[in-house]
N, C-alpha and C. Protein backbone atom coordinates (compact mmCIF):
# COMPACT_ATOMS: atom_id res chain seq x y z
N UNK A 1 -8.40 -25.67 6.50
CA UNK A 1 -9.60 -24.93 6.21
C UNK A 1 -10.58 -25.86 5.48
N UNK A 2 -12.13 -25.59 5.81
CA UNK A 2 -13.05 -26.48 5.35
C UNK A 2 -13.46 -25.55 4.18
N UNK A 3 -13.84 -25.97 3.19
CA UNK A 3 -15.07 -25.30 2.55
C UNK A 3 -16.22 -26.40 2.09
N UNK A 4 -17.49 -25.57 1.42
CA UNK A 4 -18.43 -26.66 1.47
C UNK A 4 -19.26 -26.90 0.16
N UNK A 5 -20.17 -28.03 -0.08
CA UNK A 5 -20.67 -28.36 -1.29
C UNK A 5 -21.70 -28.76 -1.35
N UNK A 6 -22.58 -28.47 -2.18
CA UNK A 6 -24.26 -29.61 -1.94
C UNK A 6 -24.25 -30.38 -3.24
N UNK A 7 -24.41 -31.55 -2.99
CA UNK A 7 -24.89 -32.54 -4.33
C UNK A 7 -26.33 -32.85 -4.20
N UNK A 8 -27.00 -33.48 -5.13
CA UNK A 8 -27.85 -33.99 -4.64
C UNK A 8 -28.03 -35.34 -4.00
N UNK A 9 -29.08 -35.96 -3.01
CA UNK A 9 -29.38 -36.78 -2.55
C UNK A 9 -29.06 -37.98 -3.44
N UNK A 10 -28.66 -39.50 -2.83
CA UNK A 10 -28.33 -40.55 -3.61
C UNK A 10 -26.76 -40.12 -4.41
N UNK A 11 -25.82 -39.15 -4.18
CA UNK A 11 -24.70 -39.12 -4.99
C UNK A 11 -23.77 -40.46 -4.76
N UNK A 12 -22.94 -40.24 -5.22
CA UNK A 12 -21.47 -41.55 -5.07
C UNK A 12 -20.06 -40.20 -4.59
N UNK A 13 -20.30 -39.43 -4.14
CA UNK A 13 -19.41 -38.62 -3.46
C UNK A 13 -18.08 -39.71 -2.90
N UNK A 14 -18.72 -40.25 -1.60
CA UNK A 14 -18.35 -41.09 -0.77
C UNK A 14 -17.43 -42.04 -1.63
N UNK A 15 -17.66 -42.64 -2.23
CA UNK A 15 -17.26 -43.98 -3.08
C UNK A 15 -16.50 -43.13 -4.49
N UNK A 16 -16.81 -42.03 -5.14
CA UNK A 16 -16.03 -41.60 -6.42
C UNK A 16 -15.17 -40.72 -6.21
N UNK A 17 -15.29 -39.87 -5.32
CA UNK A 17 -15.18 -38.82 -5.39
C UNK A 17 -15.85 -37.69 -6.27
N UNK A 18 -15.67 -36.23 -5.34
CA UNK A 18 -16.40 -35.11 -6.05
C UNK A 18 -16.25 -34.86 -7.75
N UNK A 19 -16.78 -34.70 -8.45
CA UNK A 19 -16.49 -34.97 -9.98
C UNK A 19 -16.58 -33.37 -10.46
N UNK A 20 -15.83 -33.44 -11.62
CA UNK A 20 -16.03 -31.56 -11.93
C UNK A 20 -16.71 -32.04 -13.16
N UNK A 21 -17.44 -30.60 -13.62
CA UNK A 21 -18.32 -31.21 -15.63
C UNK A 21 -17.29 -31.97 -15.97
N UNK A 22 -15.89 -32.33 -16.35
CA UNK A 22 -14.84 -32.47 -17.01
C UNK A 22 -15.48 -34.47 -16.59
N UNK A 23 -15.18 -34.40 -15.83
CA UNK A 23 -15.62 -36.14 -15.35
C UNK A 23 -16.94 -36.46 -15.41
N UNK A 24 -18.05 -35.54 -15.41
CA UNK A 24 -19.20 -35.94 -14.70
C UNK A 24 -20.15 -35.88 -16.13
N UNK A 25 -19.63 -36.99 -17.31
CA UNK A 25 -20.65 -37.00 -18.39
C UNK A 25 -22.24 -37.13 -18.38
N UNK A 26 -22.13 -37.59 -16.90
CA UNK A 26 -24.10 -38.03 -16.52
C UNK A 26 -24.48 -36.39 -16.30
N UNK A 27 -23.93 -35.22 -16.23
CA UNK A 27 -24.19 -33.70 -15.58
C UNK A 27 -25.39 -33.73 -16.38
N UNK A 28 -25.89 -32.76 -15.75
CA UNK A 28 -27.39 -32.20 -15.77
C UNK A 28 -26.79 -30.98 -17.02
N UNK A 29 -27.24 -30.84 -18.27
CA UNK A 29 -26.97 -30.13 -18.96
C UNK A 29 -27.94 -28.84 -19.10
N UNK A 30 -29.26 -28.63 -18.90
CA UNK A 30 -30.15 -27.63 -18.96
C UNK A 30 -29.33 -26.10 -18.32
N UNK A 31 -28.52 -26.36 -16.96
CA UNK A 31 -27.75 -25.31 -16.59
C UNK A 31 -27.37 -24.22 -18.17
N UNK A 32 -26.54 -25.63 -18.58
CA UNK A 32 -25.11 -24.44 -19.44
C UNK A 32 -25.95 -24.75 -20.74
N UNK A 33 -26.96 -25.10 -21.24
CA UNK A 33 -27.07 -25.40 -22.63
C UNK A 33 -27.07 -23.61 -23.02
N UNK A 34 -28.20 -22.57 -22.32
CA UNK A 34 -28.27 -21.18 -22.86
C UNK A 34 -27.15 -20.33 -22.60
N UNK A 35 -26.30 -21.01 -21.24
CA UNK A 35 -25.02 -19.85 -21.49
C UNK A 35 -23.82 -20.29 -22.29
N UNK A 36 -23.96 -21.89 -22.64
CA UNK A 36 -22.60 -22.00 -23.71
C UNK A 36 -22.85 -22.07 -24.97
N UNK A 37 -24.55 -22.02 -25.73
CA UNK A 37 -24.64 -22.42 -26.85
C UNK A 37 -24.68 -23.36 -27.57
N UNK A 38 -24.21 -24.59 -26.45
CA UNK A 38 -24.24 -26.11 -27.08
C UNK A 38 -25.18 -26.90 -26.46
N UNK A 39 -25.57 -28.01 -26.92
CA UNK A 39 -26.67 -28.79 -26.18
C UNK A 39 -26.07 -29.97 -26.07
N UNK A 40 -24.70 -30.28 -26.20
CA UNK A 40 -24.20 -31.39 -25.85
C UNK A 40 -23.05 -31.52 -24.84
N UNK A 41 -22.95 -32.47 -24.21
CA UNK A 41 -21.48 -32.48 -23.52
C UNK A 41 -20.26 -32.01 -24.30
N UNK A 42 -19.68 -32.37 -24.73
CA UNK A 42 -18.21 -31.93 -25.91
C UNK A 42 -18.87 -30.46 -26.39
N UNK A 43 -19.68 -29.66 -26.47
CA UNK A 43 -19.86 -28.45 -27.06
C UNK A 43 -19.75 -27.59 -25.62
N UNK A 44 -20.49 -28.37 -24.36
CA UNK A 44 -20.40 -26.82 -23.15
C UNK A 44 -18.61 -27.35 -22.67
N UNK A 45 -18.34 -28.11 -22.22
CA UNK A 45 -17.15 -28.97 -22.09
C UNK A 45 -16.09 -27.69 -22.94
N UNK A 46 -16.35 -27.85 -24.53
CA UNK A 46 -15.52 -26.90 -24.98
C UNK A 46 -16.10 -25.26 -24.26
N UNK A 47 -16.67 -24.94 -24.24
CA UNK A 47 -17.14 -23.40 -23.99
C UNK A 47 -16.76 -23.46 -22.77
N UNK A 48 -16.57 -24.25 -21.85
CA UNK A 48 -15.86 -24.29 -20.32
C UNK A 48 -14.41 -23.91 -20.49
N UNK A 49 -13.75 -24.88 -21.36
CA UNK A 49 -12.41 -24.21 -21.51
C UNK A 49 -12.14 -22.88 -22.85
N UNK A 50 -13.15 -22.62 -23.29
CA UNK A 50 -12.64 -21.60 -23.37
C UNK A 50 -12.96 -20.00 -23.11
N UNK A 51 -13.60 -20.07 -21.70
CA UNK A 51 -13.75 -18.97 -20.38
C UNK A 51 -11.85 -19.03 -20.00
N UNK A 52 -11.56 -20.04 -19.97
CA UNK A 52 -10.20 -20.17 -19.23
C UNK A 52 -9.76 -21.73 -19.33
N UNK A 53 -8.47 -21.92 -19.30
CA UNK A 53 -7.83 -23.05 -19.11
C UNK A 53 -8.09 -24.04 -17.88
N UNK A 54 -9.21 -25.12 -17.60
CA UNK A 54 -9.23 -25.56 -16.61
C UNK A 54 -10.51 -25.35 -16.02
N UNK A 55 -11.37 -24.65 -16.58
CA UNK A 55 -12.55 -24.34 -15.90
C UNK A 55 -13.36 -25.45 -16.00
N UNK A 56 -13.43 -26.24 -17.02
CA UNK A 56 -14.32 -27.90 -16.75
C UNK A 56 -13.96 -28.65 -15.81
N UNK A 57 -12.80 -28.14 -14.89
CA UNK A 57 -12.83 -29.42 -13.90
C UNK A 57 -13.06 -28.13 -12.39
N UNK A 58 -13.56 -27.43 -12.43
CA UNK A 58 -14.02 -26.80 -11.57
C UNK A 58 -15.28 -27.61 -10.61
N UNK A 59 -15.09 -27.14 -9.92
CA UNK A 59 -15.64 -27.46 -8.75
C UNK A 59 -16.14 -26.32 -7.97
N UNK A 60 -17.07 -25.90 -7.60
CA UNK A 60 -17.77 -24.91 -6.75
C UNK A 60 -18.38 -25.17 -5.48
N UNK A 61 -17.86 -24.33 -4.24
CA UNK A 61 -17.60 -24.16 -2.98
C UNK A 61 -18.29 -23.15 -2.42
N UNK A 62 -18.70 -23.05 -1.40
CA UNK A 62 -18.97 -21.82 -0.24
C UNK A 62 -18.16 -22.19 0.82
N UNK A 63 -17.91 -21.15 1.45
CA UNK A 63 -17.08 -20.53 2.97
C UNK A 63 -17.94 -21.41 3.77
N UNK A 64 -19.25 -21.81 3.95
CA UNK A 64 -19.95 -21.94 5.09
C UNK A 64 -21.29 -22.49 4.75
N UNK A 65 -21.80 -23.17 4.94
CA UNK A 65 -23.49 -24.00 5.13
C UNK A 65 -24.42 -22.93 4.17
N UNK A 66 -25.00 -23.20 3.53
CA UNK A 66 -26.03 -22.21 3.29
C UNK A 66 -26.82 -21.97 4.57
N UNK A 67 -27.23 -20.98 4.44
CA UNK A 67 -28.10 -20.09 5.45
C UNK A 67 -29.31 -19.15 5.10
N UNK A 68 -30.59 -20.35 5.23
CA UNK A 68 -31.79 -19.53 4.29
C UNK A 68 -32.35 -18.86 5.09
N UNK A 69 -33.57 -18.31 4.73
CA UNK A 69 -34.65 -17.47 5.50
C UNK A 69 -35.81 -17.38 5.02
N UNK A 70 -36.46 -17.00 5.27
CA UNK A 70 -37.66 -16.15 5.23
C UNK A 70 -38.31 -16.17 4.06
N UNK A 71 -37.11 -15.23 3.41
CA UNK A 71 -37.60 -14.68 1.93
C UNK A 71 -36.44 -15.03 1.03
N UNK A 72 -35.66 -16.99 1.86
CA UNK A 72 -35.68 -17.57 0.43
C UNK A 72 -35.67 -19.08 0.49
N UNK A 73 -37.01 -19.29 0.28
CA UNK A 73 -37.45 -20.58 0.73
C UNK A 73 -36.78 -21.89 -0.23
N UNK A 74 -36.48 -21.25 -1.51
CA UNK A 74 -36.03 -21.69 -2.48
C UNK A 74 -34.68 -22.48 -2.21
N UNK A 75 -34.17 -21.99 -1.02
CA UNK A 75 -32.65 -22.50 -0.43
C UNK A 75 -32.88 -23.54 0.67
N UNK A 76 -33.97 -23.32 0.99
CA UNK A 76 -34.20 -24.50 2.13
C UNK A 76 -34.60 -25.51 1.02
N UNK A 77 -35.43 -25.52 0.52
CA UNK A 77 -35.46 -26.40 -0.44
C UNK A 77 -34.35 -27.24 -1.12
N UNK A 78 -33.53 -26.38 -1.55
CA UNK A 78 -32.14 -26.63 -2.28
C UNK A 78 -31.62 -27.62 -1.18
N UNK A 79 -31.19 -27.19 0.21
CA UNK A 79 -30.73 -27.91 0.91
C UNK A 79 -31.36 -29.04 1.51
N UNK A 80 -32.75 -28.99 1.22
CA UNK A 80 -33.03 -30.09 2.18
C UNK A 80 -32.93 -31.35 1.04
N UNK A 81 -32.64 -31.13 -0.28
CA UNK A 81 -32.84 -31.91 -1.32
C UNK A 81 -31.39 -32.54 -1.86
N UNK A 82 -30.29 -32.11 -0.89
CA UNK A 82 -29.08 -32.61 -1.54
C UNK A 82 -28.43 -32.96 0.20
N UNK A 83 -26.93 -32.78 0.11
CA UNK A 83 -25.85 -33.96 0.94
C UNK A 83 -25.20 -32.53 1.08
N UNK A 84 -24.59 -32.34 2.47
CA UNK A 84 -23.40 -31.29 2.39
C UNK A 84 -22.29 -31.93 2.77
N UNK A 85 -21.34 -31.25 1.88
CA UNK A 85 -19.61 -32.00 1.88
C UNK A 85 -18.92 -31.20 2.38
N UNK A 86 -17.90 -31.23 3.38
CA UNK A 86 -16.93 -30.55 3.72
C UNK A 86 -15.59 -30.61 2.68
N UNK A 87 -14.77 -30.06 2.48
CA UNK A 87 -13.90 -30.74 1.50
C UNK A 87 -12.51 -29.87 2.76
N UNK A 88 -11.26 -30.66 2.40
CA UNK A 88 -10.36 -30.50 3.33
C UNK A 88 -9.50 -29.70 2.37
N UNK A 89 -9.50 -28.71 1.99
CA UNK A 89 -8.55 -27.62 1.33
C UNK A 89 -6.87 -27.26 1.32
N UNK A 90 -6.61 -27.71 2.84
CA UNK A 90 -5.26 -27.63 3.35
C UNK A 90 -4.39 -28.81 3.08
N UNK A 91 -5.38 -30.31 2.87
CA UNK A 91 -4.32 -31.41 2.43
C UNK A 91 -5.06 -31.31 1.09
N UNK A 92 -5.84 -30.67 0.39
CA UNK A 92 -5.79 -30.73 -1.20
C UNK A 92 -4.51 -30.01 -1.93
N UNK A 93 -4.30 -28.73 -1.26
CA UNK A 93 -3.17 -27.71 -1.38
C UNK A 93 -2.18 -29.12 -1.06
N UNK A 94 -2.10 -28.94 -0.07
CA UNK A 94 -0.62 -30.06 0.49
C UNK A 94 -0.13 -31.24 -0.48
N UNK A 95 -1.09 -31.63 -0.68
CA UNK A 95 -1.03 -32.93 -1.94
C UNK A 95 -0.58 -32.70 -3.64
N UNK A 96 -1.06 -30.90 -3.34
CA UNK A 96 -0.93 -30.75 -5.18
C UNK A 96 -1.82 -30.95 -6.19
N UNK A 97 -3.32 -30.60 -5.70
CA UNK A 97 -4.32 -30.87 -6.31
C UNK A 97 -5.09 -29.91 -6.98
N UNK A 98 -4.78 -29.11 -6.19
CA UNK A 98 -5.59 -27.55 -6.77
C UNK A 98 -4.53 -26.99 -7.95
N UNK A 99 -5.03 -26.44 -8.77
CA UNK A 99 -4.59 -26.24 -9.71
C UNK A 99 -4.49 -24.77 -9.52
N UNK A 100 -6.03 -24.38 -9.63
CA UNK A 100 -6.37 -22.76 -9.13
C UNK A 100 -7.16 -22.31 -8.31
N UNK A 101 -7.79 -21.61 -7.96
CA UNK A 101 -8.46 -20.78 -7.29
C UNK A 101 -9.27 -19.52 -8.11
N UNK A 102 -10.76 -19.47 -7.80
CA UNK A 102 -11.39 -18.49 -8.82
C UNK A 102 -12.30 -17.78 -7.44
N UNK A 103 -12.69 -16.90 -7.81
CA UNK A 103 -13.54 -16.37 -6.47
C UNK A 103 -14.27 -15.40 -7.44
N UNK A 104 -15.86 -15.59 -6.86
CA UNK A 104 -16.88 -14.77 -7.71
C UNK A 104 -17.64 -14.19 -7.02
N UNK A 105 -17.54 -13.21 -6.37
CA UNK A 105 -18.06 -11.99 -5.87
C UNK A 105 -19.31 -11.82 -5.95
N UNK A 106 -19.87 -11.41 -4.94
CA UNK A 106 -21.67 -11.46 -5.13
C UNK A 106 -21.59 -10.02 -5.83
N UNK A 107 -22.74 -10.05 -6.91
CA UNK A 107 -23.22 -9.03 -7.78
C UNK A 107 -23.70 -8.07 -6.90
N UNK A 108 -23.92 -7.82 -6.05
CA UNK A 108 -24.48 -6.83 -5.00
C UNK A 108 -23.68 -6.10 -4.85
N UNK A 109 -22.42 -6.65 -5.13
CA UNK A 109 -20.76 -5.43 -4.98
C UNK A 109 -20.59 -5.17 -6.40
N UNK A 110 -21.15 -5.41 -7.49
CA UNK A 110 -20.25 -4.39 -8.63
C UNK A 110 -21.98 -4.17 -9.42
N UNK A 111 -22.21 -3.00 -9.14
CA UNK A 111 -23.35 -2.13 -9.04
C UNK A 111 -23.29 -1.68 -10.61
N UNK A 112 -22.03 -1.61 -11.38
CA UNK A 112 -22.37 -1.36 -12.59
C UNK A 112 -22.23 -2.67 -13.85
N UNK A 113 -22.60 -3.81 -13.01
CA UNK A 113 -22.72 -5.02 -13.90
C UNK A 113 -23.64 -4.59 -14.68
N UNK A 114 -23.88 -5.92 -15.86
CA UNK A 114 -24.92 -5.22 -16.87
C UNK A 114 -25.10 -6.81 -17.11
N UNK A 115 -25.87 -7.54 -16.83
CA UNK A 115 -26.70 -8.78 -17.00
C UNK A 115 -26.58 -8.95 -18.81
N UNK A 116 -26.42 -10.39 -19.08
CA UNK A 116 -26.10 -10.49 -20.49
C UNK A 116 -26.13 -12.33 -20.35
N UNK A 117 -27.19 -12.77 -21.30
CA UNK A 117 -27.41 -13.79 -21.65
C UNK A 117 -26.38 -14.81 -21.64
N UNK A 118 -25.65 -13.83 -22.37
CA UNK A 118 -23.93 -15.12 -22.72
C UNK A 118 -22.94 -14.70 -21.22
N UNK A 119 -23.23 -14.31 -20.60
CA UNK A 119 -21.87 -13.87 -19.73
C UNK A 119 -21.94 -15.17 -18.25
N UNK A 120 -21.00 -15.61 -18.22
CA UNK A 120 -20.62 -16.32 -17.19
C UNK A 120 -20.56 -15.89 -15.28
N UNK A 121 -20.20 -16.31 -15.19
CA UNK A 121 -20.18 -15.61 -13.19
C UNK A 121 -18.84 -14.33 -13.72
N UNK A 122 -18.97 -13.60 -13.02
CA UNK A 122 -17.56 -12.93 -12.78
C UNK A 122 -16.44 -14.12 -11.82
N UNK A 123 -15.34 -13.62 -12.79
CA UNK A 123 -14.58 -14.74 -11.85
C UNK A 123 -13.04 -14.14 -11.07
N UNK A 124 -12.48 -13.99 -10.21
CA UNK A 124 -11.38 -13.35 -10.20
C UNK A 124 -10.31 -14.48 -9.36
N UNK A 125 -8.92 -14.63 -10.32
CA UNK A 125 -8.07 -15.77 -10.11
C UNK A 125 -7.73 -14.94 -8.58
N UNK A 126 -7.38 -16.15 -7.66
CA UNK A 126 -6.98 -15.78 -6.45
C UNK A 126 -4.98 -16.18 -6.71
N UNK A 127 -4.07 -15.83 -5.64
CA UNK A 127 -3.30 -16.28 -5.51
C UNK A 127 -2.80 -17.30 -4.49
N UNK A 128 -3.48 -17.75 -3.97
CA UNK A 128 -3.51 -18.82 -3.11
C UNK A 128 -4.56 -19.02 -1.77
N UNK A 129 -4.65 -19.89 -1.17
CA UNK A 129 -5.40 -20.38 -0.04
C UNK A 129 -5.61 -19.31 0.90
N UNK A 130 -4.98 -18.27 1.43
CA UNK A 130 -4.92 -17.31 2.40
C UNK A 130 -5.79 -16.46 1.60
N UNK A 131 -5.93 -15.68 0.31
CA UNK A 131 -7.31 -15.07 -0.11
C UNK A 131 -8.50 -15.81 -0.18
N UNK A 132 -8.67 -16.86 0.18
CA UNK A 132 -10.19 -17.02 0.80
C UNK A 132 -10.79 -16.32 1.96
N UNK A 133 -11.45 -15.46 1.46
CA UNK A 133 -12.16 -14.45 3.03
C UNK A 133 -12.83 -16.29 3.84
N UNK A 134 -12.79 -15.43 5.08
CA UNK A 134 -12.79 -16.31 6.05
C UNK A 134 -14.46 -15.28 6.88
N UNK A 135 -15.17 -13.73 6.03
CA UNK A 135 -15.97 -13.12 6.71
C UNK A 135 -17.57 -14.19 6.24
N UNK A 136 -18.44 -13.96 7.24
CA UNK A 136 -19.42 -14.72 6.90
C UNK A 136 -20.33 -14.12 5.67
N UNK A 137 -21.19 -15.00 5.22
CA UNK A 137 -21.64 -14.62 4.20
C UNK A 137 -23.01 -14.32 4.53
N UNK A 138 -23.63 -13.01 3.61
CA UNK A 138 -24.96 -12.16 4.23
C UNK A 138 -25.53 -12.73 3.13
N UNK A 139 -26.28 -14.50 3.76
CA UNK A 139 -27.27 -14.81 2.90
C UNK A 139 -28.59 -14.41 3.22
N UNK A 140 -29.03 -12.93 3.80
CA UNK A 140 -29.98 -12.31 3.63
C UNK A 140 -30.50 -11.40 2.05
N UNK A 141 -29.52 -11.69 1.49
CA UNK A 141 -29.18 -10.83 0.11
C UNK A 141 -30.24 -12.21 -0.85
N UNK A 142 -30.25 -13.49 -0.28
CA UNK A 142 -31.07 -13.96 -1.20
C UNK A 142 -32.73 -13.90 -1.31
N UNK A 143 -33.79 -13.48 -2.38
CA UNK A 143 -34.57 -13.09 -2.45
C UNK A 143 -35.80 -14.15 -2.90
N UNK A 144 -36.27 -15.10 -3.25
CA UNK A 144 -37.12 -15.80 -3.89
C UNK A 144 -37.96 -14.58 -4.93
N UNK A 145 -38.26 -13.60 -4.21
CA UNK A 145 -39.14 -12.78 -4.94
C UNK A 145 -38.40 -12.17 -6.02
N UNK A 146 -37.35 -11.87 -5.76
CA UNK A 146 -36.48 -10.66 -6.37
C UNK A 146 -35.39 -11.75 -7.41
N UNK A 147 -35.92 -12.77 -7.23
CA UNK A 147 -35.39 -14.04 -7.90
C UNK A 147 -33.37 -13.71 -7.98
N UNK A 148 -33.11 -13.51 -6.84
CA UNK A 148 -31.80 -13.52 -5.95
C UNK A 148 -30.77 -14.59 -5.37
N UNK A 149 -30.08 -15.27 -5.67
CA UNK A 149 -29.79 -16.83 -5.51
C UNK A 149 -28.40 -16.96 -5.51
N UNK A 150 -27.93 -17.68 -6.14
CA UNK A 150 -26.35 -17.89 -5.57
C UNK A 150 -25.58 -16.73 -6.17
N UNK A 151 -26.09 -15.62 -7.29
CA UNK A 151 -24.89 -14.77 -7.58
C UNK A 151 -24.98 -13.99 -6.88
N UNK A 152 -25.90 -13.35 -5.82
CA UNK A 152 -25.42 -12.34 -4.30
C UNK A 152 -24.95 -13.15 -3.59
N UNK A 153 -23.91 -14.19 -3.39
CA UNK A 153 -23.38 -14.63 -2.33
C UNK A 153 -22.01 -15.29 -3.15
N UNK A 154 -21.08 -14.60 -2.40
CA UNK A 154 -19.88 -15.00 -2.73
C UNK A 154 -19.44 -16.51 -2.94
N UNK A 155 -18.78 -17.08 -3.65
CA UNK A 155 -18.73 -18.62 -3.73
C UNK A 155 -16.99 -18.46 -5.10
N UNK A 156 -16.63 -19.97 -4.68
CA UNK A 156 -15.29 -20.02 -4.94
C UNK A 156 -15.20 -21.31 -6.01
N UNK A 157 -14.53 -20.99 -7.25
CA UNK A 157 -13.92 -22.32 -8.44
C UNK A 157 -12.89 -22.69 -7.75
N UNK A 158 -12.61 -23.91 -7.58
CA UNK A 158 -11.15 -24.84 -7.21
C UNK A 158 -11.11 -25.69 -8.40
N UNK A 159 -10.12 -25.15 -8.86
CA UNK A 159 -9.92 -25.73 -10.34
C UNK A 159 -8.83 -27.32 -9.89
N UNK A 160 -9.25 -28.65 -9.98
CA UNK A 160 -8.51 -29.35 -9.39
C UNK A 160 -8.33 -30.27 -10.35
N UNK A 161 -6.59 -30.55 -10.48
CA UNK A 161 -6.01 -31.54 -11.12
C UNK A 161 -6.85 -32.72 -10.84
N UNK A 162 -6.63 -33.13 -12.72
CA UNK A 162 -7.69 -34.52 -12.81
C UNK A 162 -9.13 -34.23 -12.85
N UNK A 163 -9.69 -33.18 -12.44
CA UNK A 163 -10.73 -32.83 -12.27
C UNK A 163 -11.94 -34.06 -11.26
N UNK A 164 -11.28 -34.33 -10.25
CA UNK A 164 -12.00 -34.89 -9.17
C UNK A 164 -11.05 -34.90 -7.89
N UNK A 165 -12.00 -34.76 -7.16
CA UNK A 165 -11.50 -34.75 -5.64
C UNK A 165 -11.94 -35.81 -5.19
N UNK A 166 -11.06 -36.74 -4.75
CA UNK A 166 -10.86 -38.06 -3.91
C UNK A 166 -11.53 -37.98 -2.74
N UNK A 167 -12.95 -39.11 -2.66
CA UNK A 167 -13.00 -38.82 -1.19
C UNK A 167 -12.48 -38.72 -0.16
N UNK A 168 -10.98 -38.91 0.33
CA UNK A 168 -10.09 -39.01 1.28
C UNK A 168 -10.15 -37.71 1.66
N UNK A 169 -10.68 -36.77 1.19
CA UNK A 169 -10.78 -35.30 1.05
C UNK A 169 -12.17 -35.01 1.37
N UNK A 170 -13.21 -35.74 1.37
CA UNK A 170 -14.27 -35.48 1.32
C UNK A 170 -14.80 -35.78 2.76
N UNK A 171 -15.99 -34.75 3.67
CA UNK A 171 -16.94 -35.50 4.37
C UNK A 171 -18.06 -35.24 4.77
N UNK A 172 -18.96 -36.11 4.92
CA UNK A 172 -20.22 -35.78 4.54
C UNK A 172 -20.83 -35.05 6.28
N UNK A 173 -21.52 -34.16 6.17
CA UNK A 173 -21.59 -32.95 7.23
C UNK A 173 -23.26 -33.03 7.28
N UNK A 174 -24.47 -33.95 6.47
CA UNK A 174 -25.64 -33.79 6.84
C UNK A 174 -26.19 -34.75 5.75
């Protein structure tokens, strides 16, 4: 099974492999500075692990290519501005690399969420490789207007030993 990734343009994918926050001290910190409270590496780093054991070497995935439209131009953008990676899931499993599995549900399915400054993705531990839905994903749910973006669309943590994926695992798809 493939799943997939966007970096941006100019990465070292190829040559380092995929890096999780846990490796990737150059990360773009503006993301997590308001949802972890820290403005430094070693402060979100800590607030990563303690959502859960392992969550700094996460890595985040989709089922399938993004798929923009219309009314979310914001994704064509996204994509035309980064690299898509296939990552090989079945010899990561095989090898002993994955640690875990997290799956975060597009907000469009739990209708009595309640939006909160400090709160993270919803995350729900999977039990292995066969609960990855394999159904396509209705990236019509994303909105530019309605400022709608990756939390209506389902997407998956692979929590992976070492916290990098070897390019031998990796390939580049655009």
């Amino acid at each position: 099974m493939k799943l997939y990734h966007y970096a941006p343009k100019g990465n070292t994918i190829l040559e380092k492999g995929l890096l999780s926050f846990a490796k990737n001290p150059d990360a773009n910190l503006k993301y997590y500075i308001r949802r972890s409270g820290s403005s430094t590496f070693k402060g979100i780093l800590r607030w990563f692990e303690s959502c859960f054991k392992g969550r700094s070497r996460a890595v985040r995935v989709f089922t399938e290519p993004i798929q923009w439209n219309k009314n979310s131009l914001s994704l064509k953008d996204f994509v035309e501005k980064a690299d898509l990676f296939s990552i090989d899931i079945d010899a990561l499993q095989r090898d002993g690399l994955i640690d875990d599995i997290y799956f975060s549900p597009s907000v469009a399915n739990m209708p009595n969420l309640k939006e909160s400054n400090n709160a993270d993705e919803v995350l729900i531990r999977l039990y292995g490789l066969n609960d990855i839905s394999q159904y396509p994903i209705d990236w019509s749910l994303c909105n530019d207007k309605l400022h709608h973006r990756f939390e209506f669309v389902p997407y998956y943590l692979l929590i992976i030993k070492g916290g990098v994926i070897p390019p031998k695992y990796i390939k580049l798809e655009s």
